[in-house]
PDB file of N, CA and C in Angstrom:
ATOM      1  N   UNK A   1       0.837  -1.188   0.000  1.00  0.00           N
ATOM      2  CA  UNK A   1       0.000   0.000   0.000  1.00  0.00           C
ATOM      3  C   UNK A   1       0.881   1.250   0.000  1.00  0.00           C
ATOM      4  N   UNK A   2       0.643   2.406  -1.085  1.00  0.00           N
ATOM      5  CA  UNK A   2       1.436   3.580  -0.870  1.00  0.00           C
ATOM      6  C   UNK A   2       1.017   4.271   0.375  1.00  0.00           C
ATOM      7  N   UNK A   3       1.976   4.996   0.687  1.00  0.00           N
ATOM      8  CA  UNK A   3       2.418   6.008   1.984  1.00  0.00           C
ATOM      9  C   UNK A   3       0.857   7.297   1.865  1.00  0.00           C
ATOM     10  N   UNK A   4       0.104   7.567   2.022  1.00  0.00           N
ATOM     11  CA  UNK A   4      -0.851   8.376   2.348  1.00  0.00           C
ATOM     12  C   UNK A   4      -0.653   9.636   1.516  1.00  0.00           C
ATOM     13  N   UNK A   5       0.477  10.304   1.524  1.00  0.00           N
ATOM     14  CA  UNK A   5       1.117  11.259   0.434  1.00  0.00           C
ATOM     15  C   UNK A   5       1.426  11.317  -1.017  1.00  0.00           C
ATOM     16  N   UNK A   6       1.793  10.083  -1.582  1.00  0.00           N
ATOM     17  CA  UNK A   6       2.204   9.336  -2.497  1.00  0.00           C
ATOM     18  C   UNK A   6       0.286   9.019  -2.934  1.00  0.00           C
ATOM     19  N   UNK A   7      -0.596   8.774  -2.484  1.00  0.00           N
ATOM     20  CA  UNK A   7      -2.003   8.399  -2.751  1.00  0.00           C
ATOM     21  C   UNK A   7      -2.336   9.821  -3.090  1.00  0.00           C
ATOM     22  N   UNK A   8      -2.243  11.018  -2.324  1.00  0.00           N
ATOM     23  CA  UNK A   8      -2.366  11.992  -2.496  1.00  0.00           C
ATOM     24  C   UNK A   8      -1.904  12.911  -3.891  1.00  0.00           C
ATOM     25  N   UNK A   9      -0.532  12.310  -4.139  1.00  0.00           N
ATOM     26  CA  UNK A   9      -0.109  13.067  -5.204  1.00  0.00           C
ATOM     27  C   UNK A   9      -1.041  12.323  -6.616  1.00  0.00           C
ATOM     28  N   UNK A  10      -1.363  11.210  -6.275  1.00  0.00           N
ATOM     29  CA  UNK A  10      -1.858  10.367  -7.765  1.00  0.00           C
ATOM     30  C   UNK A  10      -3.561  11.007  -8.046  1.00  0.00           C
ATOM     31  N   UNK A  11      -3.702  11.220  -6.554  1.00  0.00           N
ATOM     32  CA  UNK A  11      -5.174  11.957  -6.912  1.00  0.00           C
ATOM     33  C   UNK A  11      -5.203  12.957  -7.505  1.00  0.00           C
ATOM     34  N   UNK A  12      -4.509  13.879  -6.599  1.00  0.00           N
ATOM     35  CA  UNK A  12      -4.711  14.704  -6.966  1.00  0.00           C
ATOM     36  C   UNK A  12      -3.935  15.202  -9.172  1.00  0.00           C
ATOM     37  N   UNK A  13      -3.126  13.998  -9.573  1.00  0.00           N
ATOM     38  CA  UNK A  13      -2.772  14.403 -10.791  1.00  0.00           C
ATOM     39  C   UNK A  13      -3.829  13.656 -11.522  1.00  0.00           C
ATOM     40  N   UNK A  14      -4.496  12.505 -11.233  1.00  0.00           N
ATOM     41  CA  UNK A  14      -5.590  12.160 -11.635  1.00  0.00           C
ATOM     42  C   UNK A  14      -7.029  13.828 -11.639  1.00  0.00           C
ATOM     43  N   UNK A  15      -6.824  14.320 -10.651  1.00  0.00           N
ATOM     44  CA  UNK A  15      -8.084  15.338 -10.502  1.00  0.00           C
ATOM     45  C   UNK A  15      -7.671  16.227 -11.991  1.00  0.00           C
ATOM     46  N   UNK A  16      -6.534  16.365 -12.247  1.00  0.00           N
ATOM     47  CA  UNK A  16      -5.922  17.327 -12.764  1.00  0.00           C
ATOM     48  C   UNK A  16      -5.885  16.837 -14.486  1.00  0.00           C
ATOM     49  N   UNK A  17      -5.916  15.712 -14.670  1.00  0.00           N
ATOM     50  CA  UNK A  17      -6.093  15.499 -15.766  1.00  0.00           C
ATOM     51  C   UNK A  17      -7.403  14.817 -16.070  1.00  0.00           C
ATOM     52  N   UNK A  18      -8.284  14.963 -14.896  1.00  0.00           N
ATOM     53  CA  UNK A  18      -9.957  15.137 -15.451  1.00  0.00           C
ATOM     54  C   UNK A  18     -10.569  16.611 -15.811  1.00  0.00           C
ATOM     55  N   UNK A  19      -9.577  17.421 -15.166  1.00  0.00           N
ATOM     56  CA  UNK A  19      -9.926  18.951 -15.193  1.00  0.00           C
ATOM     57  C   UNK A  19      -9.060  19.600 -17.099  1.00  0.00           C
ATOM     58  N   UNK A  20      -8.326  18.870 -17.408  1.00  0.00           N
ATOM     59  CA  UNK A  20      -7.678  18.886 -18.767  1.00  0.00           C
ATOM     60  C   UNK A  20      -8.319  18.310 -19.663  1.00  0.00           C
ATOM     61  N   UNK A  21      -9.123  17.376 -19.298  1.00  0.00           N
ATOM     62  CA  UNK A  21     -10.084  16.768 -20.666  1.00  0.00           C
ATOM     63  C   UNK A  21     -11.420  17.144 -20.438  1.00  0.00           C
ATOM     64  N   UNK A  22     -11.859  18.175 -19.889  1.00  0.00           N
ATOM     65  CA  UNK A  22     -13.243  18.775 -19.908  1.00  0.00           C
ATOM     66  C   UNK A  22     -12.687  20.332 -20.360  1.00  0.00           C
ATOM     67  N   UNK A  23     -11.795  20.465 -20.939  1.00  0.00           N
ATOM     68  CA  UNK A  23     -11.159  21.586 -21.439  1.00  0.00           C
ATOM     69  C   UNK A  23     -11.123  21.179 -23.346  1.00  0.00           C
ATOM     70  N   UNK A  24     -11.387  20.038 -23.514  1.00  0.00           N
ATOM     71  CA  UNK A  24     -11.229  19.293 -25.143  1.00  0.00           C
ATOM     72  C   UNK A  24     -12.559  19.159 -25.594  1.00  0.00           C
ATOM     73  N   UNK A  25     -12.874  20.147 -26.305  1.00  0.00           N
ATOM     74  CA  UNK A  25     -13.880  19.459 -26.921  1.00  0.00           C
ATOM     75  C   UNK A  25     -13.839  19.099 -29.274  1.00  0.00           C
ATOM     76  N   UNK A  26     -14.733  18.946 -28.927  1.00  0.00           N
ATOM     77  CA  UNK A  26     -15.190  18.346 -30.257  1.00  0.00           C
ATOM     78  C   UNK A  26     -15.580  19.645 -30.819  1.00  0.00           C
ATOM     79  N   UNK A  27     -14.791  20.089 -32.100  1.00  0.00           N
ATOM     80  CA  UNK A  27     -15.093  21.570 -32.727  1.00  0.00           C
ATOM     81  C   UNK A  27     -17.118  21.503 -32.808  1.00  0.00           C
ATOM     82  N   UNK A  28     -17.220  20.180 -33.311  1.00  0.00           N
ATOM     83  CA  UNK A  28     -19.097  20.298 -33.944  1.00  0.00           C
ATOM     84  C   UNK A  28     -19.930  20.904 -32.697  1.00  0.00           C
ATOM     85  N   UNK A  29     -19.254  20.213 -31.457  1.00  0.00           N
ATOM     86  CA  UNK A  29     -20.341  19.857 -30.096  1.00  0.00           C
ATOM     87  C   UNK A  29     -20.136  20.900 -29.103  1.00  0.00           C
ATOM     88  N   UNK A  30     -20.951  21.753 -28.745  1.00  0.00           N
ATOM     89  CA  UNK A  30     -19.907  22.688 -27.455  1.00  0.00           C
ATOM     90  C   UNK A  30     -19.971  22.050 -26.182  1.00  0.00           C
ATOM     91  N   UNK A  31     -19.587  20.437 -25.909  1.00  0.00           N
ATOM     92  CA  UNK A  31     -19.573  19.889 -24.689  1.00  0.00           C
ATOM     93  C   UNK A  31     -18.610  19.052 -24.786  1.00  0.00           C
ATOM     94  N   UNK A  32     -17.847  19.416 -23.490  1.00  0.00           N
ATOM     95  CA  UNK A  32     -16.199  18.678 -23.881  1.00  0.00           C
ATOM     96  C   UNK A  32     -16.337  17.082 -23.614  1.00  0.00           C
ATOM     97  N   UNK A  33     -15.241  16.414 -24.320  1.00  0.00           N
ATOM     98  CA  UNK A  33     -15.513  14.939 -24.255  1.00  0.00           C
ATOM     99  C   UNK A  33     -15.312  14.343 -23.151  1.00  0.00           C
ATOM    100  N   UNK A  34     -15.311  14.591 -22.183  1.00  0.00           N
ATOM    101  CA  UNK A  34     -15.355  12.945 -20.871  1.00  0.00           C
ATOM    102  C   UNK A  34     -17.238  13.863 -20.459  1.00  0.00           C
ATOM    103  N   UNK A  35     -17.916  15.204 -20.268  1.00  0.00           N
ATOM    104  CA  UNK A  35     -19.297  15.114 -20.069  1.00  0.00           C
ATOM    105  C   UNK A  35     -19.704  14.186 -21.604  1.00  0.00           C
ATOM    106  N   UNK A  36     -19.298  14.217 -22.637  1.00  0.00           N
ATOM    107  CA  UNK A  36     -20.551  13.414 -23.949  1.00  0.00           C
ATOM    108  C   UNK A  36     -19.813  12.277 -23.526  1.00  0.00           C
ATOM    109  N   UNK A  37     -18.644  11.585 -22.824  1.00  0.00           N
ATOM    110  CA  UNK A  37     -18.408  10.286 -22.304  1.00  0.00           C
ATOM    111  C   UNK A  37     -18.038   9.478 -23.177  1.00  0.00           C
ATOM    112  N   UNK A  38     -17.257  10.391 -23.865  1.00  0.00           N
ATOM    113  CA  UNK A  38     -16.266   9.855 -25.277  1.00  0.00           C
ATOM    114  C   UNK A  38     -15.189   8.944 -24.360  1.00  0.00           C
ATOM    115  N   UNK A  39     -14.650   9.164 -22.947  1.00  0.00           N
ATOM    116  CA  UNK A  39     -13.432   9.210 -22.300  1.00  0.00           C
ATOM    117  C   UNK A  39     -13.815   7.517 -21.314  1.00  0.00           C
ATOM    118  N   UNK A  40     -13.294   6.457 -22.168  1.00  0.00           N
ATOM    119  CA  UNK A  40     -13.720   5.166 -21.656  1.00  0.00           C
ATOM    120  C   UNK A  40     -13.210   4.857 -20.260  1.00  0.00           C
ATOM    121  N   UNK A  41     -11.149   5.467 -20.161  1.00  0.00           N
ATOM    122  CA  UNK A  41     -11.136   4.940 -19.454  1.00  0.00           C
ATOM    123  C   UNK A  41      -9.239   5.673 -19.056  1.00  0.00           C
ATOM    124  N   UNK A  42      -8.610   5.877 -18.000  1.00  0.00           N
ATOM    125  CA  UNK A  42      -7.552   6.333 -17.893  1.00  0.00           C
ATOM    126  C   UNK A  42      -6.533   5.415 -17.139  1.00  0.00           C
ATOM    127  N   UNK A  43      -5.368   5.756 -17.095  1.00  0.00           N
ATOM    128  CA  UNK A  43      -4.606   4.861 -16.785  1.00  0.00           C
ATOM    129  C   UNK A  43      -3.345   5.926 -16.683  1.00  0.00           C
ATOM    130  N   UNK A  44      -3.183   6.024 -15.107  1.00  0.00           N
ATOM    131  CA  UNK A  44      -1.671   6.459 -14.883  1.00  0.00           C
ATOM    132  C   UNK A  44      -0.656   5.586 -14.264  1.00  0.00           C
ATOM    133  N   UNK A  45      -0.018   5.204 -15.217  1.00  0.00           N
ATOM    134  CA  UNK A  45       1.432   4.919 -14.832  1.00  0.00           C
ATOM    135  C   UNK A  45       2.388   5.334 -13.754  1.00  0.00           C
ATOM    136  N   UNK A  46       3.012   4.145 -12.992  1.00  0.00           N
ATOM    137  CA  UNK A  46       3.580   5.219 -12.025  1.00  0.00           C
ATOM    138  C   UNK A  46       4.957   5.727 -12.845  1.00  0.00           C
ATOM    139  N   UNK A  47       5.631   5.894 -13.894  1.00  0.00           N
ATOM    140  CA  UNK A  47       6.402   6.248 -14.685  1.00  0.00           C
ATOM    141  C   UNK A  47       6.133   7.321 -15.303  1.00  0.00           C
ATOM    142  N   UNK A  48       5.172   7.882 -15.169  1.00  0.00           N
ATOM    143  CA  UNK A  48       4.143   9.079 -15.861  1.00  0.00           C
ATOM    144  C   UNK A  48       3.829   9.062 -17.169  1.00  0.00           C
ATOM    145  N   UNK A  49       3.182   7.786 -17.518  1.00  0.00           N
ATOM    146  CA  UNK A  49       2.340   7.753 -19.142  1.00  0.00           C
ATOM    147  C   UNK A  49       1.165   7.909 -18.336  1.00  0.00           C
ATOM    148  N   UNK A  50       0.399   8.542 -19.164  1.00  0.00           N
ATOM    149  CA  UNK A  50      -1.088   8.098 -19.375  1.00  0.00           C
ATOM    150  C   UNK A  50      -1.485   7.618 -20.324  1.00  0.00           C
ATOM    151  N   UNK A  51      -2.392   6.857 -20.271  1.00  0.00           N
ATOM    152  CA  UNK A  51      -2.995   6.126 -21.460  1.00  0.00           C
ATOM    153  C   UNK A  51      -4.644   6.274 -20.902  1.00  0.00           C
ATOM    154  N   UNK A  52      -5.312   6.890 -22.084  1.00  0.00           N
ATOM    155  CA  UNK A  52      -6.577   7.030 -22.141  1.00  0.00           C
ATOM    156  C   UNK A  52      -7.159   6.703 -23.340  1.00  0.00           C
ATOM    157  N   UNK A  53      -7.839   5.532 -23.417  1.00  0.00           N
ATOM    158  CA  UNK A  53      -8.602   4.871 -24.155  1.00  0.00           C
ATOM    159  C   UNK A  53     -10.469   5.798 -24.006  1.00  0.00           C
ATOM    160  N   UNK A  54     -10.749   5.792 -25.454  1.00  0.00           N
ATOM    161  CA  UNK A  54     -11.720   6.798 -25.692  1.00  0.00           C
ATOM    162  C   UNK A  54     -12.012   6.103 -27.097  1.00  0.00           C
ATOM    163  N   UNK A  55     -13.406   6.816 -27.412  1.00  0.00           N
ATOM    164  CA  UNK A  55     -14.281   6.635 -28.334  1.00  0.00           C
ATOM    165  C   UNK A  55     -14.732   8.036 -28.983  1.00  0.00           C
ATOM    166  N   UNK A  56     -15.307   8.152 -30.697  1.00  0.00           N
ATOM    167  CA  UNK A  56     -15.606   9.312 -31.139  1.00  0.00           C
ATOM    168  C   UNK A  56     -17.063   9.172 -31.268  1.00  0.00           C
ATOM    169  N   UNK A  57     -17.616   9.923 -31.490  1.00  0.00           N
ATOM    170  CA  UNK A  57     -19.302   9.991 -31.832  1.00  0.00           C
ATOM    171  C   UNK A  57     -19.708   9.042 -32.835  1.00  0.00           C
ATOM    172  N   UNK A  58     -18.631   9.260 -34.001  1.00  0.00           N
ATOM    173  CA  UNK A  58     -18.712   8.442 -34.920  1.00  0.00           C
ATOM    174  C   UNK A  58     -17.580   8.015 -35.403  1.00  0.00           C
ATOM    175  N   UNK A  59     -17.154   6.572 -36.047  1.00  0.00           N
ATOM    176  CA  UNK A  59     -16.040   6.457 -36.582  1.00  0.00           C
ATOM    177  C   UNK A  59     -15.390   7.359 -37.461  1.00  0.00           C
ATOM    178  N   UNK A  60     -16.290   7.988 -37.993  1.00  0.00           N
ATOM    179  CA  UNK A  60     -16.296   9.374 -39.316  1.00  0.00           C
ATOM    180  C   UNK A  60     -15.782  10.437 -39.116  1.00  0.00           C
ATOM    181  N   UNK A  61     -15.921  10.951 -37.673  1.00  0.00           N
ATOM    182  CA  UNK A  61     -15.728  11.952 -37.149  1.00  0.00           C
ATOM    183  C   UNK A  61     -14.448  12.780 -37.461  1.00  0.00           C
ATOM    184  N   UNK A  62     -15.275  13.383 -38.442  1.00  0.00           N
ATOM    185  CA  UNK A  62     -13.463  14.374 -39.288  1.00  0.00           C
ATOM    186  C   UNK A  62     -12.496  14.874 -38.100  1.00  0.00           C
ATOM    187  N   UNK A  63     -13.084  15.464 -37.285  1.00  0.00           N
ATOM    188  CA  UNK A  63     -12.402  16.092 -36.079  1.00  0.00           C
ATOM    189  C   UNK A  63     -11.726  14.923 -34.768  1.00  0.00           C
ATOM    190  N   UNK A  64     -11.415  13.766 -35.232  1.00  0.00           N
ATOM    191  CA  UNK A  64     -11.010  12.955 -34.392  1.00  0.00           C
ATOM    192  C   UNK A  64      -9.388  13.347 -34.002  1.00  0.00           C
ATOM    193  N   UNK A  65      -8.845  13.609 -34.952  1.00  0.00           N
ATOM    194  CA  UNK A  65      -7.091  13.763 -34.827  1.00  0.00           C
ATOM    195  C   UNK A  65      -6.647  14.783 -34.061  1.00  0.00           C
ATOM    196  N   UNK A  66      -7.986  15.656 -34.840  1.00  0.00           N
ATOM    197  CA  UNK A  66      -7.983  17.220 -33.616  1.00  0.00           C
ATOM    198  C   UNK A  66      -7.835  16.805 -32.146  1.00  0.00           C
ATOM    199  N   UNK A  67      -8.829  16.352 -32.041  1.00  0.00           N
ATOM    200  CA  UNK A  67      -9.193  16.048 -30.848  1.00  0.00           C
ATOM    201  C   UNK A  67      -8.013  15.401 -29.778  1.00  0.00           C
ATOM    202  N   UNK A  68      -7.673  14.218 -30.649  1.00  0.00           N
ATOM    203  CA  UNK A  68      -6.646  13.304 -30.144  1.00  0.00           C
ATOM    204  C   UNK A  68      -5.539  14.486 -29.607  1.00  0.00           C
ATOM    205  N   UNK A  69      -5.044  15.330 -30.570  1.00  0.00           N
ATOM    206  CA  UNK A  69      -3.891  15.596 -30.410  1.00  0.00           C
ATOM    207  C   UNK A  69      -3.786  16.618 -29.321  1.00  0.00           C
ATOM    208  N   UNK A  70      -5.437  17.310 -28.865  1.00  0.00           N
ATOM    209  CA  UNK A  70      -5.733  18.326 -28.231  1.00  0.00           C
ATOM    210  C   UNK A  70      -5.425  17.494 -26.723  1.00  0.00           C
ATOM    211  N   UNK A  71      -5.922  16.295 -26.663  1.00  0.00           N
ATOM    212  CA  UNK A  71      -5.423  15.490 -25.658  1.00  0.00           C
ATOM    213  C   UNK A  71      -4.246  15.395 -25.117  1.00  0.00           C
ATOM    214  N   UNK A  72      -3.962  15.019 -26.066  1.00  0.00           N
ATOM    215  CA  UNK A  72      -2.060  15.046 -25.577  1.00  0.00           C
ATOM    216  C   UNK A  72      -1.377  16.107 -25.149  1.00  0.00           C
ATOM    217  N   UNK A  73      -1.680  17.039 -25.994  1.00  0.00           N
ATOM    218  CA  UNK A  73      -0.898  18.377 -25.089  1.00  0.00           C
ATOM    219  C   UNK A  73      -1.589  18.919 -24.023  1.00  0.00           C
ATOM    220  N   UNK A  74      -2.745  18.741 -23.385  1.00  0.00           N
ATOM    221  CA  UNK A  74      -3.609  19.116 -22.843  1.00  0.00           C
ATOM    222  C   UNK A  74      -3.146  18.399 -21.468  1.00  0.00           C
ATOM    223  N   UNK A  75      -3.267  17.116 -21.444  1.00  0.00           N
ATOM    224  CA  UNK A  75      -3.200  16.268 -20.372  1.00  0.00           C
ATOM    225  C   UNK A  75      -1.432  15.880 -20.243  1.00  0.00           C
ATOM    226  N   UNK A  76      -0.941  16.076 -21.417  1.00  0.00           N
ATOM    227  CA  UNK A  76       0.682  16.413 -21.455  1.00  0.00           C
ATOM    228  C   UNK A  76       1.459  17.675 -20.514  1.00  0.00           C
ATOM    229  N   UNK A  77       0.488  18.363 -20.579  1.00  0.00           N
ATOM    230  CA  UNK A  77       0.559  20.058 -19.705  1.00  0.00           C
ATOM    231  C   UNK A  77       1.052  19.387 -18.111  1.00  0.00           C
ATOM    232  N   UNK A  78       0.091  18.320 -17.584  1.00  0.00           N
ATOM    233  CA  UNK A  78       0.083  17.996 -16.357  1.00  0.00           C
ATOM    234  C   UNK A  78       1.146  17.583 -15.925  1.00  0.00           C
ATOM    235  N   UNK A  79       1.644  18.424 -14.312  1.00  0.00           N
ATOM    236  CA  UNK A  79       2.755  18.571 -13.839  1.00  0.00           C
ATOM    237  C   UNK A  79       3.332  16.835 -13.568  1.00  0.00           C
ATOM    238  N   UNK A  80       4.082  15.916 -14.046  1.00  0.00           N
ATOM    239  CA  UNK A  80       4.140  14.426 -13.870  1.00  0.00           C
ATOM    240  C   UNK A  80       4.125  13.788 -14.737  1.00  0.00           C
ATOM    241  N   UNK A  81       3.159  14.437 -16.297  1.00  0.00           N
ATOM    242  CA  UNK A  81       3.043  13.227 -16.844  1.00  0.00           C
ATOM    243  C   UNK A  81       4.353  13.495 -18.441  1.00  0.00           C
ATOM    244  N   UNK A  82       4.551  12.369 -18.698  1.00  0.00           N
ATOM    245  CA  UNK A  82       5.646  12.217 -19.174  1.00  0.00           C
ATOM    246  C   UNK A  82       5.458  12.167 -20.677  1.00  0.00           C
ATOM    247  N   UNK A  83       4.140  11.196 -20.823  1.00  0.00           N
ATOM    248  CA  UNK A  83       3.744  11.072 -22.363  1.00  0.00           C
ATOM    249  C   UNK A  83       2.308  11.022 -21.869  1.00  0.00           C
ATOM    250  N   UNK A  84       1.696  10.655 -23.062  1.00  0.00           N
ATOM    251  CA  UNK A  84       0.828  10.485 -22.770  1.00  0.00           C
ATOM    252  C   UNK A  84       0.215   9.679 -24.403  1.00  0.00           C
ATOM    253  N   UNK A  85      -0.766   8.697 -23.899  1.00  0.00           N
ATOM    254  CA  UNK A  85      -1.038   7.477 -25.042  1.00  0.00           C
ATOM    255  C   UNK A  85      -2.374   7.350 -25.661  1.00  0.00           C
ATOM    256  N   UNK A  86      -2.985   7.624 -26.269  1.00  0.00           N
ATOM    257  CA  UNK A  86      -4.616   7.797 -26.634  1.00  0.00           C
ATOM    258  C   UNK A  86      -4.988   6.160 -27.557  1.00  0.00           C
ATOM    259  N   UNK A  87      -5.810   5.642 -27.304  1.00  0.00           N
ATOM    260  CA  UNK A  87      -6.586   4.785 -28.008  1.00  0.00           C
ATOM    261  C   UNK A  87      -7.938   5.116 -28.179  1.00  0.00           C
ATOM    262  N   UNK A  88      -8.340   5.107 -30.065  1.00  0.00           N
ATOM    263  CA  UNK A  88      -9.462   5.008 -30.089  1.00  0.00           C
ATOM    264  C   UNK A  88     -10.075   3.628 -30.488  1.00  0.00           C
ATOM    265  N   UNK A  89     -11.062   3.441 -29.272  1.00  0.00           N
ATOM    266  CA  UNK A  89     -11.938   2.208 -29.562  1.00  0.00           C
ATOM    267  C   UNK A  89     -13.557   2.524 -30.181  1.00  0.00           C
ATOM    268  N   UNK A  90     -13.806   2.222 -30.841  1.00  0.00           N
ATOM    269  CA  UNK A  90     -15.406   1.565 -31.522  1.00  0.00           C
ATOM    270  C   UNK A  90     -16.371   0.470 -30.587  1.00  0.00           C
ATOM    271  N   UNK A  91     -15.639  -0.433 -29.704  1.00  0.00           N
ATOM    272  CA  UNK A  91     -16.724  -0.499 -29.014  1.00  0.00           C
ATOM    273  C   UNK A  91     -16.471  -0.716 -27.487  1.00  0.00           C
ATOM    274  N   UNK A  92     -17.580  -0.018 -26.358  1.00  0.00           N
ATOM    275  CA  UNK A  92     -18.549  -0.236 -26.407  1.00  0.00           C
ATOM    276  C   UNK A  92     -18.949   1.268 -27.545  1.00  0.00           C
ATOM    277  N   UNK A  93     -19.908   1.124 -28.277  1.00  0.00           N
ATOM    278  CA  UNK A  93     -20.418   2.014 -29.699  1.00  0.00           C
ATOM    279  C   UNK A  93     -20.982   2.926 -28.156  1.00  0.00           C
ATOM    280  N   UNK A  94     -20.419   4.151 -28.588  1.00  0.00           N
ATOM    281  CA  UNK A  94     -21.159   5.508 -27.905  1.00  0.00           C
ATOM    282  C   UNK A  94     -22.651   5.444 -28.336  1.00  0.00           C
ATOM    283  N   UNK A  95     -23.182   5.920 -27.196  1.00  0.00           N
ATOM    284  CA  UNK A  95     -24.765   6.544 -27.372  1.00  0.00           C
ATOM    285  C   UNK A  95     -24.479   7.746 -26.851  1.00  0.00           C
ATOM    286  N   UNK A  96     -25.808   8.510 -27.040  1.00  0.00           N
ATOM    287  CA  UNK A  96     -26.211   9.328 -26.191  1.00  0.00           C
ATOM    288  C   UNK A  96     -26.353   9.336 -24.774  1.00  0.00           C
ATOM    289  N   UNK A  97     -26.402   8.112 -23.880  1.00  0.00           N
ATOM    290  CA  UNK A  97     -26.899   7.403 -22.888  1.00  0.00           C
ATOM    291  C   UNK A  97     -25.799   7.765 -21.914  1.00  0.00           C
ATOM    292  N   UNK A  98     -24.326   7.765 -22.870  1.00  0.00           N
ATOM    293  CA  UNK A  98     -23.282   7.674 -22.092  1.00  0.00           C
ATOM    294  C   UNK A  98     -22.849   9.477 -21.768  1.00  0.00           C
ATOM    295  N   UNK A  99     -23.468  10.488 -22.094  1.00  0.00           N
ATOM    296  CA  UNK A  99     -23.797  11.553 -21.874  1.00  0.00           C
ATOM    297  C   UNK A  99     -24.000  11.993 -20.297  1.00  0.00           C
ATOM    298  N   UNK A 100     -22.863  12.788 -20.255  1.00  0.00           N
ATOM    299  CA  UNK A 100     -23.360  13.472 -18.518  1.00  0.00           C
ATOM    300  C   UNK A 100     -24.932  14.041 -18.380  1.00  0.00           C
ATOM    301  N   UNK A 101     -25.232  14.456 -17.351  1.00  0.00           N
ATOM    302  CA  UNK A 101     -26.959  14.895 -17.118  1.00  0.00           C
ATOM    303  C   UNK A 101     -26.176  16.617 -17.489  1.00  0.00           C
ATOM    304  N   UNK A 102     -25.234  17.054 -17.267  1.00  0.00           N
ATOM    305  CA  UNK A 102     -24.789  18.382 -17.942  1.00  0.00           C
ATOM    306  C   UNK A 102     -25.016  18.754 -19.353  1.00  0.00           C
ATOM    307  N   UNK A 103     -24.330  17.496 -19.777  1.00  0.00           N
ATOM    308  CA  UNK A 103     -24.209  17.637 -21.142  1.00  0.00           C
ATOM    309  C   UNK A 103     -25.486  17.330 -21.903  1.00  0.00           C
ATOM    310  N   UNK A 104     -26.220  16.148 -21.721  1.00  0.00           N
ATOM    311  CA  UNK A 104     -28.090  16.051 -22.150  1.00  0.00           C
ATOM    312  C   UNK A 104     -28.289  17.596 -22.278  1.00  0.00           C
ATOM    313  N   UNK A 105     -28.472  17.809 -20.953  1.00  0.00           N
ATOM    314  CA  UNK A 105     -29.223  19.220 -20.778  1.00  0.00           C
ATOM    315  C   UNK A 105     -29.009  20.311 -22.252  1.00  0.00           C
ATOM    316  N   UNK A 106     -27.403  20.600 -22.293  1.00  0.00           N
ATOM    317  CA  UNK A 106     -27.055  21.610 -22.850  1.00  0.00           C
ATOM    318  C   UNK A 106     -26.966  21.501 -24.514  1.00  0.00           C
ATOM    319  N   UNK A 107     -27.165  20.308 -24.781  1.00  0.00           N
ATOM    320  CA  UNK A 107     -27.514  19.780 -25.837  1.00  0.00           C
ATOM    321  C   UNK A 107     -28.914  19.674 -26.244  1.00  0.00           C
ATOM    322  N   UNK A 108     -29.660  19.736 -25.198  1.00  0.00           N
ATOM    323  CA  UNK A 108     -31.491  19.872 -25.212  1.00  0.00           C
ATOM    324  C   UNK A 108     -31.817  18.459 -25.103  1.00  0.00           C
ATOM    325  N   UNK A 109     -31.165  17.736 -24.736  1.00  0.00           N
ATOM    326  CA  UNK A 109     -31.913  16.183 -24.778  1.00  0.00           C
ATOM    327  C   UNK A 109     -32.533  15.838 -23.441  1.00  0.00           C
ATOM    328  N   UNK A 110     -32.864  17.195 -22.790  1.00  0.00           N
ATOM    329  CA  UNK A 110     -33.109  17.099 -21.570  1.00  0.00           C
ATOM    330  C   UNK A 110     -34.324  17.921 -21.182  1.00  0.00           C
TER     331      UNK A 110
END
């Protein structure tokens, strides 16, 4: 088990790179991707990669690379992390469902 401090620092760079990907959004959508719940899943390394596995609206989605790359420097910014690794997956296939109650709203699906 880490030292109480050491738990502390991972949170808090975890808090910090949830606060960096609600800063990314999708040029089409004005709701950044972990509220539309594009953001499957994160993974910090204690070496400082992240790897965040994510999904696009659509496989089509012209603005995917954007996006990707907005990631990386974004969550790259964060004081620790070293690289940082993006996967896009297709399934589980995004819905709407997977939508914050923020994001419904501001989108009108609410």
């Amino acid at each position: 088990m880490q030292p109480f401090w050491k738990m502390n620092e991972f949170l808090e760079k975890e808090e910090a790179i949830l606060r960096m990907l609600k800063t990314v959004f999708d040029p089409e959508i004005p709701v950044n991707v972990y509220d539309l719940g594009l953001i499957y899943g994160i993974e910090l390394k204690p070496d400082g990669i992240c790897e965040i596995t994510m999904t696009l609206t659509a496989p089509s989605c012209p603005a995917g690379d954007f996006i990707v790359e907005d990631i990386r420097q974004k969550v790259g910014s964060v004081e620790g992390i070293k690289d940082v690794k993006v996967t896009i997956v297709f399934e589980p296939e995004w819905t709407k469902d997977m939508m914050s109650e923020e994001a419904k709203l501001e989108l009108g699906f609410l």
